[in-house]
C-alpha atoms as a PDB file:
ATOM      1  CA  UNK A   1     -11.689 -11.518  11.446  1.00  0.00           C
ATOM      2  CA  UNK A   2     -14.824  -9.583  10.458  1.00  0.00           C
ATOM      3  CA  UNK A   3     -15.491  -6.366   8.613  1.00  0.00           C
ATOM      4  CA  UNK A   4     -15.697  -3.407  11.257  1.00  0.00           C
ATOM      5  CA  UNK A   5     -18.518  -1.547   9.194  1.00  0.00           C
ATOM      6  CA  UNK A   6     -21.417  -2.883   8.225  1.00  0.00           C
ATOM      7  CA  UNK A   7     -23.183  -2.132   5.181  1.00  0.00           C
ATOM      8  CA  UNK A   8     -25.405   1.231   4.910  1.00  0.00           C
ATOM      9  CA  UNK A   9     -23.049   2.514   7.980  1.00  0.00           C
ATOM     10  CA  UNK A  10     -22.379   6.187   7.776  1.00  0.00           C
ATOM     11  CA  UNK A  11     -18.621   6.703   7.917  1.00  0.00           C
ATOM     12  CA  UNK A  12     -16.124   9.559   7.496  1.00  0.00           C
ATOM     13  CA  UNK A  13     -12.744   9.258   4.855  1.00  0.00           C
ATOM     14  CA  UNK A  14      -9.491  10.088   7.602  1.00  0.00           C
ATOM     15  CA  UNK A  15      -5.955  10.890   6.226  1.00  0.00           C
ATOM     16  CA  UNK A  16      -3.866   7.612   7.108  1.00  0.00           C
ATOM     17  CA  UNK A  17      -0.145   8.182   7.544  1.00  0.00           C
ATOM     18  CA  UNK A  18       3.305   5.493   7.919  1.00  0.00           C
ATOM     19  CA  UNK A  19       5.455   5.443  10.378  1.00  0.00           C
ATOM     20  CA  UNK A  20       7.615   8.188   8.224  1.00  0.00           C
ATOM     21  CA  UNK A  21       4.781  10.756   7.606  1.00  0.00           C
ATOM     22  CA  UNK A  22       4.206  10.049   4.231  1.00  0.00           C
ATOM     23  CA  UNK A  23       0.220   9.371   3.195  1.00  0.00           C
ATOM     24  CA  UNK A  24      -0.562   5.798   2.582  1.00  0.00           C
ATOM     25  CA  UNK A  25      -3.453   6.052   0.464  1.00  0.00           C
ATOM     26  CA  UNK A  26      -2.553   9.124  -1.638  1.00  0.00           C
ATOM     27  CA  UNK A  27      -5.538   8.081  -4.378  1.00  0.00           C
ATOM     28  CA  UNK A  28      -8.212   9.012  -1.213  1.00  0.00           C
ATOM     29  CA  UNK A  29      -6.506  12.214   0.008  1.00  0.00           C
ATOM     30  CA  UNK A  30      -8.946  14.676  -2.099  1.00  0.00           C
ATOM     31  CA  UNK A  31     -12.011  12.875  -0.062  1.00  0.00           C
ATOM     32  CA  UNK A  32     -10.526  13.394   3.320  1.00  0.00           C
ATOM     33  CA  UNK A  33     -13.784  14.593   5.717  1.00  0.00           C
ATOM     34  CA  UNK A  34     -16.317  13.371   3.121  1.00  0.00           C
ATOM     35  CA  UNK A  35     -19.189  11.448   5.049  1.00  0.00           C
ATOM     36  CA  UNK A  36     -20.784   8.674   3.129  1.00  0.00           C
ATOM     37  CA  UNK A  37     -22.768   4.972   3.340  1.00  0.00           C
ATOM     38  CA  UNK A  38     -20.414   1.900   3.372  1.00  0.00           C
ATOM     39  CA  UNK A  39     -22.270  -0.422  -0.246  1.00  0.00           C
ATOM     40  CA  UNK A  40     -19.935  -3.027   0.598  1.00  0.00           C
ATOM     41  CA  UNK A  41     -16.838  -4.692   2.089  1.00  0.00           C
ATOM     42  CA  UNK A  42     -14.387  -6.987   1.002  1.00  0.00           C
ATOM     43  CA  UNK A  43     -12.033  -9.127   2.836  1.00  0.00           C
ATOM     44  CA  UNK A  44      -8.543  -8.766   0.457  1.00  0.00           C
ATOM     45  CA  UNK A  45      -7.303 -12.654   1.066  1.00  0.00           C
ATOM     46  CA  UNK A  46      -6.765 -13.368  -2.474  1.00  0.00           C
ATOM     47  CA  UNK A  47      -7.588 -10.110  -3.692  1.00  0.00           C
ATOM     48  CA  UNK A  48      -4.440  -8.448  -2.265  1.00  0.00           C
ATOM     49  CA  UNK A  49      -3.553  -6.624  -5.081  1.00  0.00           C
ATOM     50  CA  UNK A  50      -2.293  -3.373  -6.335  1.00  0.00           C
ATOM     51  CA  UNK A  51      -1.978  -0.208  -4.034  1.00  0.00           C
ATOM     52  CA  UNK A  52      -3.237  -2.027  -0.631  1.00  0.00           C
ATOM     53  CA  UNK A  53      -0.442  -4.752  -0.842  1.00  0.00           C
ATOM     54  CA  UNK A  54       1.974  -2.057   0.491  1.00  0.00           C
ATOM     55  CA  UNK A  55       0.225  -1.557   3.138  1.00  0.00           C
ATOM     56  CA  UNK A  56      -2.564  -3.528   4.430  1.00  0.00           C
ATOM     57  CA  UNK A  57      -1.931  -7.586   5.584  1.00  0.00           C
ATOM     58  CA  UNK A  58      -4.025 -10.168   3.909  1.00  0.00           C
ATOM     59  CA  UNK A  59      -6.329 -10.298   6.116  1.00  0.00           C
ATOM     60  CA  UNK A  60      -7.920  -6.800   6.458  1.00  0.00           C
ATOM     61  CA  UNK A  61     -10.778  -5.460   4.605  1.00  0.00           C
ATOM     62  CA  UNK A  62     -11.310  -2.737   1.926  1.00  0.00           C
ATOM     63  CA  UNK A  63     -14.747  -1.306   1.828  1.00  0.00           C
ATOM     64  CA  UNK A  64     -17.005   0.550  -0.931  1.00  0.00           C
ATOM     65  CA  UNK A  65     -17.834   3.784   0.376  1.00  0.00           C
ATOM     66  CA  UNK A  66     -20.532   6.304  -1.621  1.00  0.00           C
ATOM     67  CA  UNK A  67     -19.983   9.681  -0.616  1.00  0.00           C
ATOM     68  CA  UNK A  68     -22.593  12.368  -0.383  1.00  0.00           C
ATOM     69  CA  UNK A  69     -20.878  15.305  -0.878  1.00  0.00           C
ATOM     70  CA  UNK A  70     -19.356  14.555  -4.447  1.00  0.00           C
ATOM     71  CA  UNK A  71     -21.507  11.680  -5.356  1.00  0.00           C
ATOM     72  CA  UNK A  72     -18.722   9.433  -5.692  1.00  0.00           C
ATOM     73  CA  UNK A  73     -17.968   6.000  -5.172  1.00  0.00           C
ATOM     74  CA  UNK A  74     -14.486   5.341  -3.640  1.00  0.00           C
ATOM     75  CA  UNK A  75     -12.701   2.104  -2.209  1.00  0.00           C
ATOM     76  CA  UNK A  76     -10.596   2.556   0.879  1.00  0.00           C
ATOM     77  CA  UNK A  77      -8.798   0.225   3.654  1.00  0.00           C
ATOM     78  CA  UNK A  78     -10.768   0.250   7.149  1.00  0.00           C
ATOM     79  CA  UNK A  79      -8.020   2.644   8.249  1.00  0.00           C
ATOM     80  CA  UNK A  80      -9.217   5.300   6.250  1.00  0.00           C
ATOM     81  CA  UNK A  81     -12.740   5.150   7.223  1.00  0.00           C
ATOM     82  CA  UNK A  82     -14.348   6.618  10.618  1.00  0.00           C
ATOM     83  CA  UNK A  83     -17.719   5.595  12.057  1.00  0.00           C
ATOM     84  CA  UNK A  84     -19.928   8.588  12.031  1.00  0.00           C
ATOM     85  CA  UNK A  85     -22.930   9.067  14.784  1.00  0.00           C
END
């Protein structure tokens, strides 16, 4: 499986819900719309730790997203991110 963004890809932060309507990545909620430039991915394999083993398999990726707006660097799942013309 590969990464679906590459690095220096624009992409937008989307709200990400379960199956019961509750938020999955609560920690990325106050960046929901922000546009920024994907700095990096990484596949989780032996990495899957903390907040994404709850809800991401072992084999998806997490990516390192600086965003524009706030001038923050945030990590999110490829779920939360949109590709941005």
């Amino acid at each position: 499986m590969e990464a679906r963004y590459d690095k220096g890809q624009k992409v937008k932060i989307v709200s990400v819900k379960d199956k019961q309507g509750n938020v999955k990545y609560p920690h990325n909620e106050k960046y929901v719309d922000e546009v920024g430039v994907v700095l990096d991915s990484f596949y989780l394999g032996a990495f899957h730790v903390l907040y994404y083993r709850d809800h991401l398999p072992e084999d998806a990726y997490i990516y390192k997203v600086h965003l524009g707006m706030s001038n923050t660097v945030v990590t999110a799942a490829e779920e939360e991110l949109q590709p941005c013309p």
